[in-house]
C-alpha atoms as a PDB file:
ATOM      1  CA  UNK A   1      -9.265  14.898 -16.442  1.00  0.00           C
ATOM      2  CA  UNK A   2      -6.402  14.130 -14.196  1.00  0.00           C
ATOM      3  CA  UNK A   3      -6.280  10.274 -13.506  1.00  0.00           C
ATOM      4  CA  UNK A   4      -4.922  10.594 -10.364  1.00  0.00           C
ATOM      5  CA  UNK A   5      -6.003  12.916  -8.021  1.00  0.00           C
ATOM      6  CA  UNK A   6      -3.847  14.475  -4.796  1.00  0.00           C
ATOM      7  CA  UNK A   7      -5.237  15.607  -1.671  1.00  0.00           C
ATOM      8  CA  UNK A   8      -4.596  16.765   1.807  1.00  0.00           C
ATOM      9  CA  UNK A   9      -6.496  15.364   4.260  1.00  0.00           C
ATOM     10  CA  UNK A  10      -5.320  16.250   7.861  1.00  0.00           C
ATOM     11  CA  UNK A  11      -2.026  14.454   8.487  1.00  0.00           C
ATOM     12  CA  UNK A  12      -2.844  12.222   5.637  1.00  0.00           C
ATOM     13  CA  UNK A  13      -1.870  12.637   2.049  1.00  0.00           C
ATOM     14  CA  UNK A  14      -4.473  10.840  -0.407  1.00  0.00           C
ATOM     15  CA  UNK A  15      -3.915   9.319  -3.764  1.00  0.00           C
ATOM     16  CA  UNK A  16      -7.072   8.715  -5.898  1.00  0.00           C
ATOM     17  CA  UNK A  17      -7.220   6.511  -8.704  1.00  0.00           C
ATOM     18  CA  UNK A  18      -9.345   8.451 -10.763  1.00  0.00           C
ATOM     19  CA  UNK A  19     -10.908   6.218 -14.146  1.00  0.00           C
ATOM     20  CA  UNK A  20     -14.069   5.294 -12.677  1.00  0.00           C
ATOM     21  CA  UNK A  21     -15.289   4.248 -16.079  1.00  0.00           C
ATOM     22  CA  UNK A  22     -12.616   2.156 -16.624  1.00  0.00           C
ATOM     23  CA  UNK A  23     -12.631   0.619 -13.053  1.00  0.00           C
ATOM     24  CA  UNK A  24      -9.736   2.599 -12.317  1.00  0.00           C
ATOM     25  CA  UNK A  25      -7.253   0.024 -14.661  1.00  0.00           C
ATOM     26  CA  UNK A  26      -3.743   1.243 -14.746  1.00  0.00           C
ATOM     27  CA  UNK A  27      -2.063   3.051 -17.809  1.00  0.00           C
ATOM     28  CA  UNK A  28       1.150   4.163 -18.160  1.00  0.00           C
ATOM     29  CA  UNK A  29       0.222   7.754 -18.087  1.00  0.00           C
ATOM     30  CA  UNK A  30      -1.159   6.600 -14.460  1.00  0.00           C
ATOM     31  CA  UNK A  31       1.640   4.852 -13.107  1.00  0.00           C
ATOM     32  CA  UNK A  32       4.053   8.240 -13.901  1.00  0.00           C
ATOM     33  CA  UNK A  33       1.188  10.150 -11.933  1.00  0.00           C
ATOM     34  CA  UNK A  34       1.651   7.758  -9.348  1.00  0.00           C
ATOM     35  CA  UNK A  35       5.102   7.806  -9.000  1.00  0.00           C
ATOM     36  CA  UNK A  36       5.007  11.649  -9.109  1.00  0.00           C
ATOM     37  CA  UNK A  37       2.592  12.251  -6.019  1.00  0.00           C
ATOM     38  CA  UNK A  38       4.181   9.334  -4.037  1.00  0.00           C
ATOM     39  CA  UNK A  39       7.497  11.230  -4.181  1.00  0.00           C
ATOM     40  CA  UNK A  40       5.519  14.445  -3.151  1.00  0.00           C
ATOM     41  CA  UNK A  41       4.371  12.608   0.151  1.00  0.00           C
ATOM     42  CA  UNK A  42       8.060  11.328   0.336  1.00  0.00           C
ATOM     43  CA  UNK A  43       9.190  15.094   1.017  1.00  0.00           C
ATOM     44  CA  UNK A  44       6.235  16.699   2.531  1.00  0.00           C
ATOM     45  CA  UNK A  45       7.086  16.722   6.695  1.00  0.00           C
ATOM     46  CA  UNK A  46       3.032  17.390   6.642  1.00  0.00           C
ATOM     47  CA  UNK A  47       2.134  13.845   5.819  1.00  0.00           C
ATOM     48  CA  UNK A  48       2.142  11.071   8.344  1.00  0.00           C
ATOM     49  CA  UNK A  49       0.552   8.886   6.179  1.00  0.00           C
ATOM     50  CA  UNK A  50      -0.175   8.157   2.497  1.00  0.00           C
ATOM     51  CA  UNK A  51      -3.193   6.717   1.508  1.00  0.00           C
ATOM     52  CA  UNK A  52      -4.515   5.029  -1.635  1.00  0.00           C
ATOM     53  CA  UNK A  53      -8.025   4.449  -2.689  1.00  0.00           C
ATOM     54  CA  UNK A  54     -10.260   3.805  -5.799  1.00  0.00           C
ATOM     55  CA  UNK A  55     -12.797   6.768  -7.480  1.00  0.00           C
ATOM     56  CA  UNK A  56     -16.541   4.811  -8.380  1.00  0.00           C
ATOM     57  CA  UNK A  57     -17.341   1.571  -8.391  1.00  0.00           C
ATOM     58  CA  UNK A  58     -13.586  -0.073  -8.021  1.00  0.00           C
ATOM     59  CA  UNK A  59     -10.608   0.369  -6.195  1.00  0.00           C
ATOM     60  CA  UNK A  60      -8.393  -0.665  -9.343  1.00  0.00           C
ATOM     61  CA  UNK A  61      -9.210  -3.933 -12.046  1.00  0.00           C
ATOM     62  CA  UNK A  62      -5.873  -3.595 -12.541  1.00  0.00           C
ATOM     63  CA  UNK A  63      -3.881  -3.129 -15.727  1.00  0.00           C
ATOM     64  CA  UNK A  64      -5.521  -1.359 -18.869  1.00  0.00           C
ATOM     65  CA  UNK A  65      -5.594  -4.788 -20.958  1.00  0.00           C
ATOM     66  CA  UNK A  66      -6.097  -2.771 -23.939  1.00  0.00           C
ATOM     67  CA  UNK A  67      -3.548   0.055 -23.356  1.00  0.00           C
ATOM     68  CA  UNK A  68      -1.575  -3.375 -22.478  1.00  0.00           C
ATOM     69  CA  UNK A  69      -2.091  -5.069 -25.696  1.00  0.00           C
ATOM     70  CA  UNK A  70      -0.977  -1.873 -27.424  1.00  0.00           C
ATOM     71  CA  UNK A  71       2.032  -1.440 -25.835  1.00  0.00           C
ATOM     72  CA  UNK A  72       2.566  -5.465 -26.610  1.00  0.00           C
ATOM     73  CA  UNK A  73       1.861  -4.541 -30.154  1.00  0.00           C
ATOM     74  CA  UNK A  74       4.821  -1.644 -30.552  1.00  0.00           C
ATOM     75  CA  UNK A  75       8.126  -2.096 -32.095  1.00  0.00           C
ATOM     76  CA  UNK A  76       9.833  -2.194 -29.668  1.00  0.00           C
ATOM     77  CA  UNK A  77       7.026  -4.043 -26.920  1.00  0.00           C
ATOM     78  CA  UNK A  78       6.382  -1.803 -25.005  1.00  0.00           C
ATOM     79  CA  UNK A  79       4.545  -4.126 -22.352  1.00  0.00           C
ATOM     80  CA  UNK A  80       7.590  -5.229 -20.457  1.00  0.00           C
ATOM     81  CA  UNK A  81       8.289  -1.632 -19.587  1.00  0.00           C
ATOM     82  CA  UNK A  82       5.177  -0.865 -17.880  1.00  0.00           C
ATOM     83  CA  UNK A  83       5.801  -4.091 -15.551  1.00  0.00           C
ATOM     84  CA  UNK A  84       9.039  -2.634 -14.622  1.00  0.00           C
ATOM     85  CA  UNK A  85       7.555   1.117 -14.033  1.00  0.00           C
ATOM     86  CA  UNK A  86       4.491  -0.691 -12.052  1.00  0.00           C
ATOM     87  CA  UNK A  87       7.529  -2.501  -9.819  1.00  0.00           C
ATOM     88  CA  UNK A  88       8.909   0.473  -9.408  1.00  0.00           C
ATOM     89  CA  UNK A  89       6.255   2.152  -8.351  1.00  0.00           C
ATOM     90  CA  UNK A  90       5.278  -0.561  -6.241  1.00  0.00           C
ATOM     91  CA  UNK A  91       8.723  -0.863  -4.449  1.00  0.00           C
ATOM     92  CA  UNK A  92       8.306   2.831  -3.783  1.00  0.00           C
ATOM     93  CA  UNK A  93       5.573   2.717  -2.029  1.00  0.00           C
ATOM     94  CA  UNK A  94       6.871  -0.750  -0.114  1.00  0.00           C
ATOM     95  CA  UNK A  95      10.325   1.570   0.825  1.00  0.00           C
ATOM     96  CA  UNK A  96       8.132   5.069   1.594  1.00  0.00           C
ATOM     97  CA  UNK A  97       9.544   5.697   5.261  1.00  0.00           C
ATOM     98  CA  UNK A  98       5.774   6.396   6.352  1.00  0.00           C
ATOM     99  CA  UNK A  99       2.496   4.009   6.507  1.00  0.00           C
ATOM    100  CA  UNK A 100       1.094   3.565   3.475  1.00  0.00           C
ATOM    101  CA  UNK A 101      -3.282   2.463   3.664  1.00  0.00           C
ATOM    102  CA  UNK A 102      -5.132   1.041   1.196  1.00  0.00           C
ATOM    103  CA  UNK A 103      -8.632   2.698   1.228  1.00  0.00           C
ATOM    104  CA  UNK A 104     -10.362  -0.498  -0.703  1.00  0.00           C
ATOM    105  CA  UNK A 105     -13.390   0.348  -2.163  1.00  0.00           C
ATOM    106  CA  UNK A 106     -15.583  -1.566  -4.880  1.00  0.00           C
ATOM    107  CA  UNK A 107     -13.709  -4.163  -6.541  1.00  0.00           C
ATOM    108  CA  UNK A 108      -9.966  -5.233  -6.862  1.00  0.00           C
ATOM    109  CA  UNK A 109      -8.072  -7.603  -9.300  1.00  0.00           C
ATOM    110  CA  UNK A 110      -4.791  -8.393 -10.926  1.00  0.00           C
ATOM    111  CA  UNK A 111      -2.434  -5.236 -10.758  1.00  0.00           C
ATOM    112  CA  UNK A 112      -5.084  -3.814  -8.530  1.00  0.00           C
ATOM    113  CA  UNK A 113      -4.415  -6.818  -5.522  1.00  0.00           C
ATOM    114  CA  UNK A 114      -0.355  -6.193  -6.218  1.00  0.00           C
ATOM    115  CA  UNK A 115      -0.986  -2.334  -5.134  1.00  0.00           C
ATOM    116  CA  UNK A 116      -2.457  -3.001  -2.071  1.00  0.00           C
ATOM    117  CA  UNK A 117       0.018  -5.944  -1.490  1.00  0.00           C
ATOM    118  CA  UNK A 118       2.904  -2.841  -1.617  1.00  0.00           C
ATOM    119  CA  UNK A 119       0.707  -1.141   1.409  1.00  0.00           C
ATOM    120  CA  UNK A 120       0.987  -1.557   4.455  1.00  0.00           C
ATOM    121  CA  UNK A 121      -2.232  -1.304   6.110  1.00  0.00           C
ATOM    122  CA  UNK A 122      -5.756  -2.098   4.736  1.00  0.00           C
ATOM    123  CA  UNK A 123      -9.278  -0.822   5.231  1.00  0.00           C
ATOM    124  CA  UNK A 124     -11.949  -1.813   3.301  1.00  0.00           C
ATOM    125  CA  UNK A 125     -15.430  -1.243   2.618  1.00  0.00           C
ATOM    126  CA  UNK A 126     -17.710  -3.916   3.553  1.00  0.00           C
ATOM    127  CA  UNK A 127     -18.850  -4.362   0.091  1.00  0.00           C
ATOM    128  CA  UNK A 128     -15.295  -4.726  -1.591  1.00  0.00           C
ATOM    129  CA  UNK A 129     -14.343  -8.208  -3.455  1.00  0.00           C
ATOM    130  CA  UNK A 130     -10.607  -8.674  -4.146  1.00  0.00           C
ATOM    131  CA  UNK A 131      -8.841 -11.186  -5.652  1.00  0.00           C
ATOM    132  CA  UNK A 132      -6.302 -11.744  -7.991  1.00  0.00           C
ATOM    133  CA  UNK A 133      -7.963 -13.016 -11.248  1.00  0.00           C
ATOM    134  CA  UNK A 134      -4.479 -12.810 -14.070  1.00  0.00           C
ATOM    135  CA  UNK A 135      -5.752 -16.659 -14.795  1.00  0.00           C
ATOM    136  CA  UNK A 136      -9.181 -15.752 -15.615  1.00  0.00           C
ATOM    137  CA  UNK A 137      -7.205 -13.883 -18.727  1.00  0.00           C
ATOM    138  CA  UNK A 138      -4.311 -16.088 -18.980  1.00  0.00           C
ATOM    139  CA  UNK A 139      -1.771 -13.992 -17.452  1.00  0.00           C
ATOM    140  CA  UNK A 140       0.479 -13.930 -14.267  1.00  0.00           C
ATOM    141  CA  UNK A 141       1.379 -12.041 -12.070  1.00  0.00           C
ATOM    142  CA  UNK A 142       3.975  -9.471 -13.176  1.00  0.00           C
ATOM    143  CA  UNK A 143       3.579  -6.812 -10.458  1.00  0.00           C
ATOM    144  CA  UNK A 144       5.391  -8.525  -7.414  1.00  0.00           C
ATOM    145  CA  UNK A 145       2.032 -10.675  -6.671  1.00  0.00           C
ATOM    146  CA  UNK A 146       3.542 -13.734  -6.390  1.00  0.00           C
ATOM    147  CA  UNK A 147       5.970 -13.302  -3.907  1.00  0.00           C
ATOM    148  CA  UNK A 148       4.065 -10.462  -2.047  1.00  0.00           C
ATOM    149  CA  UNK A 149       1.017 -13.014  -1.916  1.00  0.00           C
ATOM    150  CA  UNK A 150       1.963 -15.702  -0.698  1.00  0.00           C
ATOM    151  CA  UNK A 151       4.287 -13.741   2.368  1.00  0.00           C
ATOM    152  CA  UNK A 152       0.804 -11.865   3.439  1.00  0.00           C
ATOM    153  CA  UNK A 153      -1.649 -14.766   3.265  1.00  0.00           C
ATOM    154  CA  UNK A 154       0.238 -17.520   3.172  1.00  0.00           C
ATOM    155  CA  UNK A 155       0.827 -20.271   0.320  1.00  0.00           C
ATOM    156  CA  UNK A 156      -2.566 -22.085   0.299  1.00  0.00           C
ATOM    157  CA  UNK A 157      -4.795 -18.989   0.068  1.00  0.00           C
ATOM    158  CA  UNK A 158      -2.510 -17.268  -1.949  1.00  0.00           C
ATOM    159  CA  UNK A 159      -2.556 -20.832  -4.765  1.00  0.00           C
ATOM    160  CA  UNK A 160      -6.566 -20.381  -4.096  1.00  0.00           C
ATOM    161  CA  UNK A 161      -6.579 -16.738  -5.313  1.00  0.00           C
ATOM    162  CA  UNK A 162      -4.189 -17.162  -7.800  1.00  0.00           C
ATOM    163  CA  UNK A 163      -5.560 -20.621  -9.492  1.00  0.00           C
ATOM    164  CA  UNK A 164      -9.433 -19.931  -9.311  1.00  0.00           C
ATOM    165  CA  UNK A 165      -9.462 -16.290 -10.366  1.00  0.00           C
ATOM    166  CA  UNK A 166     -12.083 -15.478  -7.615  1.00  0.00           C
ATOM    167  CA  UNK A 167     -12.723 -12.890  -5.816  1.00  0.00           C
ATOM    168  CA  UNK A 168     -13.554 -12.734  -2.248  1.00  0.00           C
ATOM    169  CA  UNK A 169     -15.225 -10.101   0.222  1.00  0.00           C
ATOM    170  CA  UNK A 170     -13.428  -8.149   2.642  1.00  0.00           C
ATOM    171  CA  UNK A 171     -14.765 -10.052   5.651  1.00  0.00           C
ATOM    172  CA  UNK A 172     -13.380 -13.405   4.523  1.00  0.00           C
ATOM    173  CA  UNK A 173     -10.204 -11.850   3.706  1.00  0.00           C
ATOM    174  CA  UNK A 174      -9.490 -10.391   7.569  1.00  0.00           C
ATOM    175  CA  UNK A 175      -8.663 -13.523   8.969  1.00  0.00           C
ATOM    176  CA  UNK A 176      -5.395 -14.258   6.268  1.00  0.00           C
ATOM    177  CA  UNK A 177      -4.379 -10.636   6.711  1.00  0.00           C
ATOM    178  CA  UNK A 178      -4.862  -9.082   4.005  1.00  0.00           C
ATOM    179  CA  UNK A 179      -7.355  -7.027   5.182  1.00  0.00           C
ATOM    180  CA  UNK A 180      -6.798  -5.179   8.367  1.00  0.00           C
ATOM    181  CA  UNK A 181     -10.470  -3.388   8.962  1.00  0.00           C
ATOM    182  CA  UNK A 182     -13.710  -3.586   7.369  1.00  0.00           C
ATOM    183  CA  UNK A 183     -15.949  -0.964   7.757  1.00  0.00           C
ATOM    184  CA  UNK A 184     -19.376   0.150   6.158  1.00  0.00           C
ATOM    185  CA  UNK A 185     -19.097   1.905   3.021  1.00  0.00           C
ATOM    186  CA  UNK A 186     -20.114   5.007   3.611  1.00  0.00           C
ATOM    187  CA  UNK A 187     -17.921   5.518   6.387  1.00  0.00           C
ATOM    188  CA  UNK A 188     -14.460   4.008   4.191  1.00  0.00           C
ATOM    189  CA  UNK A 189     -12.945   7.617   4.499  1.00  0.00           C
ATOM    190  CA  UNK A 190     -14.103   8.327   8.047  1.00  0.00           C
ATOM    191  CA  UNK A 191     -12.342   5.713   9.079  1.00  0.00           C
ATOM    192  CA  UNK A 192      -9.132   5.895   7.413  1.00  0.00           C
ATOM    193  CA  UNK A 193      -9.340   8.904   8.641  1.00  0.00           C
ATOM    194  CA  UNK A 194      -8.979   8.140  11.798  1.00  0.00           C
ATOM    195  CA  UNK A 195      -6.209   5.534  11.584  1.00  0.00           C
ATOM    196  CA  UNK A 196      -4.460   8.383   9.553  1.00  0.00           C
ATOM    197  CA  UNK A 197      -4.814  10.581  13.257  1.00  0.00           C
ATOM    198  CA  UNK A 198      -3.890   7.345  15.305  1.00  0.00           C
ATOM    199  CA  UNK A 199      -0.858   7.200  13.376  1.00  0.00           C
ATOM    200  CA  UNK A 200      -0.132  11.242  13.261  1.00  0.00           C
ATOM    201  CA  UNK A 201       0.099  11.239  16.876  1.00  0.00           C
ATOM    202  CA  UNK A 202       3.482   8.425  16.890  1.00  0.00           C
ATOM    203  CA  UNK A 203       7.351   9.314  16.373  1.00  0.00           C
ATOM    204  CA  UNK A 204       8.050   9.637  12.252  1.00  0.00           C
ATOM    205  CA  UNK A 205      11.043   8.224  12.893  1.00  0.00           C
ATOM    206  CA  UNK A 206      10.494   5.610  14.984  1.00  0.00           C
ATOM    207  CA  UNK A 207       7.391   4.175  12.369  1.00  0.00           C
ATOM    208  CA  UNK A 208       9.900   5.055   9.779  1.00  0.00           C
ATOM    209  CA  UNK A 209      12.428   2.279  11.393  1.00  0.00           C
ATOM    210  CA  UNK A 210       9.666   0.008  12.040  1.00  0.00           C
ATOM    211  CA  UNK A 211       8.592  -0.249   8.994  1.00  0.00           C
ATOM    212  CA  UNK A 212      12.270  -0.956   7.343  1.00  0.00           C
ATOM    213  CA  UNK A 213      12.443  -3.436  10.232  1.00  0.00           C
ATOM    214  CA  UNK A 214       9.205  -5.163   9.180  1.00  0.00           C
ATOM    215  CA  UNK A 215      10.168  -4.869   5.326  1.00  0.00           C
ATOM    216  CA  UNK A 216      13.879  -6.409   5.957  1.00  0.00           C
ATOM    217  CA  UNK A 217      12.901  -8.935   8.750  1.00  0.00           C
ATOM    218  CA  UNK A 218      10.419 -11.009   5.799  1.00  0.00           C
ATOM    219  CA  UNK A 219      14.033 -11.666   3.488  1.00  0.00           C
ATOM    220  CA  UNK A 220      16.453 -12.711   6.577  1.00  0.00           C
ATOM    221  CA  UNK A 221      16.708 -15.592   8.707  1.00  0.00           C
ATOM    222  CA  UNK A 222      15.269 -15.098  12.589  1.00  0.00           C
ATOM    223  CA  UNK A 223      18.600 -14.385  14.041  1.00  0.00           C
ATOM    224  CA  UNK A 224      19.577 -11.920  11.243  1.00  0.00           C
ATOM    225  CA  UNK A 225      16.725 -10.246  11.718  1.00  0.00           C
ATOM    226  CA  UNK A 226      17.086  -9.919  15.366  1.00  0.00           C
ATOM    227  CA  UNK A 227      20.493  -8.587  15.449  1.00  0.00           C
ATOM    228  CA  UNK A 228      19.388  -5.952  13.008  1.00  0.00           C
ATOM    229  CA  UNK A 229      16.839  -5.053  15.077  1.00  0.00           C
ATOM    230  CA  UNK A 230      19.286  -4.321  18.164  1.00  0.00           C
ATOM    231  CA  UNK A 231      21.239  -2.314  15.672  1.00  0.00           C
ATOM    232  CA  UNK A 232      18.637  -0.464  15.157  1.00  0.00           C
ATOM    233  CA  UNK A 233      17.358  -0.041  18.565  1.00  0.00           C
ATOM    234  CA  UNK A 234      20.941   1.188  19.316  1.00  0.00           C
ATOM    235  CA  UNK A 235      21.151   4.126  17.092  1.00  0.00           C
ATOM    236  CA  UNK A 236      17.238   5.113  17.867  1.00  0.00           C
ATOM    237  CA  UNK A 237      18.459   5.472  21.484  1.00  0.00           C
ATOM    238  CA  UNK A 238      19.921   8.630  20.281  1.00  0.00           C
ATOM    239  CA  UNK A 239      17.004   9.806  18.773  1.00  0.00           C
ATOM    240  CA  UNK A 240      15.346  12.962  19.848  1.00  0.00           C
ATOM    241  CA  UNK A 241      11.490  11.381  20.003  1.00  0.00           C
ATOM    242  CA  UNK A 242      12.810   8.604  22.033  1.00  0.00           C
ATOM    243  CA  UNK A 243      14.069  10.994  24.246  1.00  0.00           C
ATOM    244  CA  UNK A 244      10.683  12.868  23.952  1.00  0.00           C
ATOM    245  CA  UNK A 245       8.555  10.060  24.321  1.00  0.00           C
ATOM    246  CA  UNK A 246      10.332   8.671  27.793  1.00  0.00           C
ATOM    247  CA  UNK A 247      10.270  12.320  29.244  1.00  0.00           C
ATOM    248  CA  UNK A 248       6.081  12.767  27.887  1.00  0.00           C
ATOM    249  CA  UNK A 249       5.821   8.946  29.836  1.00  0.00           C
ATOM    250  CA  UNK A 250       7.064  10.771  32.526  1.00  0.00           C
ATOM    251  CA  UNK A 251       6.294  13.894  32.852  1.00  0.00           C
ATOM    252  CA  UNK A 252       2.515  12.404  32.475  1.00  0.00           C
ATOM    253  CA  UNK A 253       1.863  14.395  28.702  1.00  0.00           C
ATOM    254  CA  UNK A 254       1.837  14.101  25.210  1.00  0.00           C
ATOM    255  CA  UNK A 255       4.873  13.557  23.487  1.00  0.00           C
ATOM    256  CA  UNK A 256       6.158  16.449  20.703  1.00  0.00           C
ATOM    257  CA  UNK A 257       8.061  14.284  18.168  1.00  0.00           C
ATOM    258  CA  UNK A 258      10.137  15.785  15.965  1.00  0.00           C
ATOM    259  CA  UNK A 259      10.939  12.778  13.793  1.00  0.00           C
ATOM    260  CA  UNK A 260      14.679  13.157  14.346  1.00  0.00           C
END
């Protein structure tokens, strides 16, 4: 059985974490697969959007502790290394020059939370908990959770997440931002879905810059920031789909972008 699964849906490109036994908890095997099919959405001009989401009863409970403890237990660990492939894989998806949603379904802890901290949209059912819980175990974060925590939801949340191990449902987590859109279960993938065509419709490029705007604005100071964005703004003024979408605005139609 492939643990995690690739499809074409539309403009969208999904990943499915596919251990639905195991609560979807990540192994190394998994984060390799991960990396693989997030590179294949990299290249393919088809996808507008990459989307994540969980197979049963959990998005993702995180890391395998057990496949954890046995990498802990080689000669040499082997534990470390699956933090830095899980960062990587992370940072990938963080970098990927297109949106990247978080489907949330069922539950989602630990490693799980740091995935859908690296997206950059999230939907979730209405009967999803998530939460970070490495202090229910004894462990910290080592997947970019505390620093991508605290930037989404803000220090006092993110010490509330991180110190009580709880986990929290999707409604209570709109208003801190980590959750963008709840929606009834059934209708999880209906509605990604349809922020998948939302987005399908809008310049590749210019969401492309955006989003390197967004992710490079949150590590500068304000005025930084701001005169990278008129850099920015500068060189997409030579852009083909800015071009494309002043002449649609005009003309009264709907813009053909190109993404160049």
């Amino acid at each position: 059985m492939d643990e995690v699964l690739y499809e074409r849906r539309g403009p969208g490109g999904w990943l499915r974490l596919n251990r639905p036994e195991e609560m979807n908890s990540l192994t190394p095997a998994m984060i390799s697969r991960l990396a693989e099919h997030i590179d294949r959405a990299r290249v393919d001009k088809e996808v507008r959007a990459l989307v994540i989401t969980g197979s049963g009863r959990a998005f993702c409970a995180g890391g395998d502790l057990k496949a954890v403890r046995q990498l802990a237990g080689m000669d040499p660990p082997g534990g470390h290394q699956f933090l830095i492939d899980f960062a990587s894989v992370l940072d990938s998806l963080q970098n990927l020059p297109k949106p990247v949603i978080a489907a949330v379904n069922g539950l989602t802890v630990a490693g799980g939370l740091e995935l859908v901290l690296a997206c950059d949209l999230v939907v979730a059912g209405d009967s999803a908990h998530s939460g970070d819980a490495h202090s229910n175990y004894g462990l910290i974060p080592g997947g970019g959770g505390s620093i991508r925590l605290p930037r989404r939801v803000g220090r006092s949340m993110a010490a509330w997440l991180f110190f009580t191990g709880q986990t929290l449902p999707a409604r209570d987590l709109v208003d801190c931002g980590l959750v963008n859109v709840v929606s009834a279960d059934d209708e999880l993938a209906a509605t990604v879905d349809d922020v998948v065509a939302s987005i399908a419709g809008k310049s590749p490029l210019g969401l492309a810059r955006m989003k390197r705007l967004l992710n490079d604005g949150l590590d500068q100071s304000l005025s930084t920031g701001i005169r990278l964005e008129l850099l920015t703004s500068e060189a997409h003024a030579m852009s083909y789909d800015m071009a494309e979408g002043l002449a649609a605005f005009e003309e009264k139609r709907a813009p053909r972008f190109l993404g160049r």
